[in-house]
Protein backbone atom coordinates (compact mmCIF):
# COMPACT_ATOMS: atom_id res chain seq x y z
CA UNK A 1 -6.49 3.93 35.87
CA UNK A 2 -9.89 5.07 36.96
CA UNK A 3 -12.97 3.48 38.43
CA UNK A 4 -14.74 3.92 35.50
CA UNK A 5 -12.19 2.90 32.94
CA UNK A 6 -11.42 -0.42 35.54
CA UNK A 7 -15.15 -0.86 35.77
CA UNK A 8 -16.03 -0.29 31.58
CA UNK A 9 -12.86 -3.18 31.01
CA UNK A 10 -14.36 -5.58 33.34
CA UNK A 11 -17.76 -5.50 31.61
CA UNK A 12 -15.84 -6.45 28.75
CA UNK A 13 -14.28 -8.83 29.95
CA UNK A 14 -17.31 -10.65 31.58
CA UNK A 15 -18.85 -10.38 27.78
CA UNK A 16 -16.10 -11.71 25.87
CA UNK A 17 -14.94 -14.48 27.95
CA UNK A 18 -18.75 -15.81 29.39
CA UNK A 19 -21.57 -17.42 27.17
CA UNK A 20 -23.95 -16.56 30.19
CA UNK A 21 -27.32 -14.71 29.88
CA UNK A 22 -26.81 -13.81 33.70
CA UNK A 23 -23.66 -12.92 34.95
CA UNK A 24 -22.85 -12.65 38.87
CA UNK A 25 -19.73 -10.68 40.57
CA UNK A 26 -17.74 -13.54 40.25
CA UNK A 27 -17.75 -13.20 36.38
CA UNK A 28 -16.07 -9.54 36.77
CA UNK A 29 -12.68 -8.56 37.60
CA UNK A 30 -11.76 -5.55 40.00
CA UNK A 31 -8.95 -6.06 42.04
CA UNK A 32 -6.90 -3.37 41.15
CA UNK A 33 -4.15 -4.22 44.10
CA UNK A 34 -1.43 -5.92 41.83
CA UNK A 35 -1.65 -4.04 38.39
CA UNK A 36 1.36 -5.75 37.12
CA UNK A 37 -0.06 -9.23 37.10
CA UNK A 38 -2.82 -7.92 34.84
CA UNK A 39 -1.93 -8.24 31.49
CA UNK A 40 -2.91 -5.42 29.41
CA UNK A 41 -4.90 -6.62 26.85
CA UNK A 42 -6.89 -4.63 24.25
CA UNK A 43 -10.17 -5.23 23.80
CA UNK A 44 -9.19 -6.15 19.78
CA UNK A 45 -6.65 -9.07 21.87
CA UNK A 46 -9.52 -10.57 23.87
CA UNK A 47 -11.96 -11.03 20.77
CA UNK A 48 -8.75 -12.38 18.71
CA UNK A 49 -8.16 -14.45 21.55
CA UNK A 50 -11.45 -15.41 21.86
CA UNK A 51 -12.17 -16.57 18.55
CA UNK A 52 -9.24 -18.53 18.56
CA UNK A 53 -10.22 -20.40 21.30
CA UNK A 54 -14.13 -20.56 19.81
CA UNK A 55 -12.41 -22.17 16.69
CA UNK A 56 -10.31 -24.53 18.63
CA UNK A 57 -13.37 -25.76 20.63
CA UNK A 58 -15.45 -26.63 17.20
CA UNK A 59 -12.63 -28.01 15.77
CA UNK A 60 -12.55 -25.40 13.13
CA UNK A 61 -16.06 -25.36 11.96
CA UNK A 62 -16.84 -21.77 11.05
CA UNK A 63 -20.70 -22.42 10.93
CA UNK A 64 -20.46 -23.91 14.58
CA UNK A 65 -18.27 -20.73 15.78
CA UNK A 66 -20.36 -18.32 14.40
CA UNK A 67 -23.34 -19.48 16.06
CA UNK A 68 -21.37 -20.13 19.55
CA UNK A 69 -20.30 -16.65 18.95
CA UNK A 70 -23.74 -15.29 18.25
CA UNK A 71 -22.73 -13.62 14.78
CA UNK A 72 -22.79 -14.43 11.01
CA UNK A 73 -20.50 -16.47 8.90
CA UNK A 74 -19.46 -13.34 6.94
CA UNK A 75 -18.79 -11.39 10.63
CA UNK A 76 -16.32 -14.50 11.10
CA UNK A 77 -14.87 -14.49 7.78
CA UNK A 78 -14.10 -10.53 8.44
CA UNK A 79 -12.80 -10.72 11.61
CA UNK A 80 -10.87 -13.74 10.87
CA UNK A 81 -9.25 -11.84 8.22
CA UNK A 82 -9.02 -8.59 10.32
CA UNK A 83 -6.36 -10.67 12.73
CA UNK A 84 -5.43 -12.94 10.31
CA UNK A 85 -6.28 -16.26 12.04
């Protein structure tokens, strides 16, 4: 994989998986030197995953999860269809 490719999935990473405003290094992920441990994940897996966990943490409130994940309602209702959670 290249650097940019490694560098472009990091920054998604660091957005999907941190509520900060600021992020420092620690938030990314680089290390490159044991490929197999990585799991490769789409970016479509992360936000399913994501959600899931969002939902789980507001004990299924949708209005509560849409706001933790800065989006509407109806942007939860799709994508909660889209991956059928």
């Amino acid at each position: 994989m290249g650097n940019i490719q490694v560098v472009e999935q990091s920054i998604e990473r660091a957005m999907l998986l941190n509520n900060s405003i600021q992020w420092t290094i620690d938030h990314f992920l680089f290390d490159e030197s044991d490929p197999v441990s990585l799991p490769s994940l789409t970016l479509e897996d992360i936000e399913k995953q994501f959600i899931r966990t969002v939902l789980t943490e507001k004990k299924g409130n949708l209005t509560l999860a849409a706001q933790q994940l800065h989006i509407t309602r109806q942007t939860l209702y799709n994508k909660l269809k889209k991956y059928n959670l």
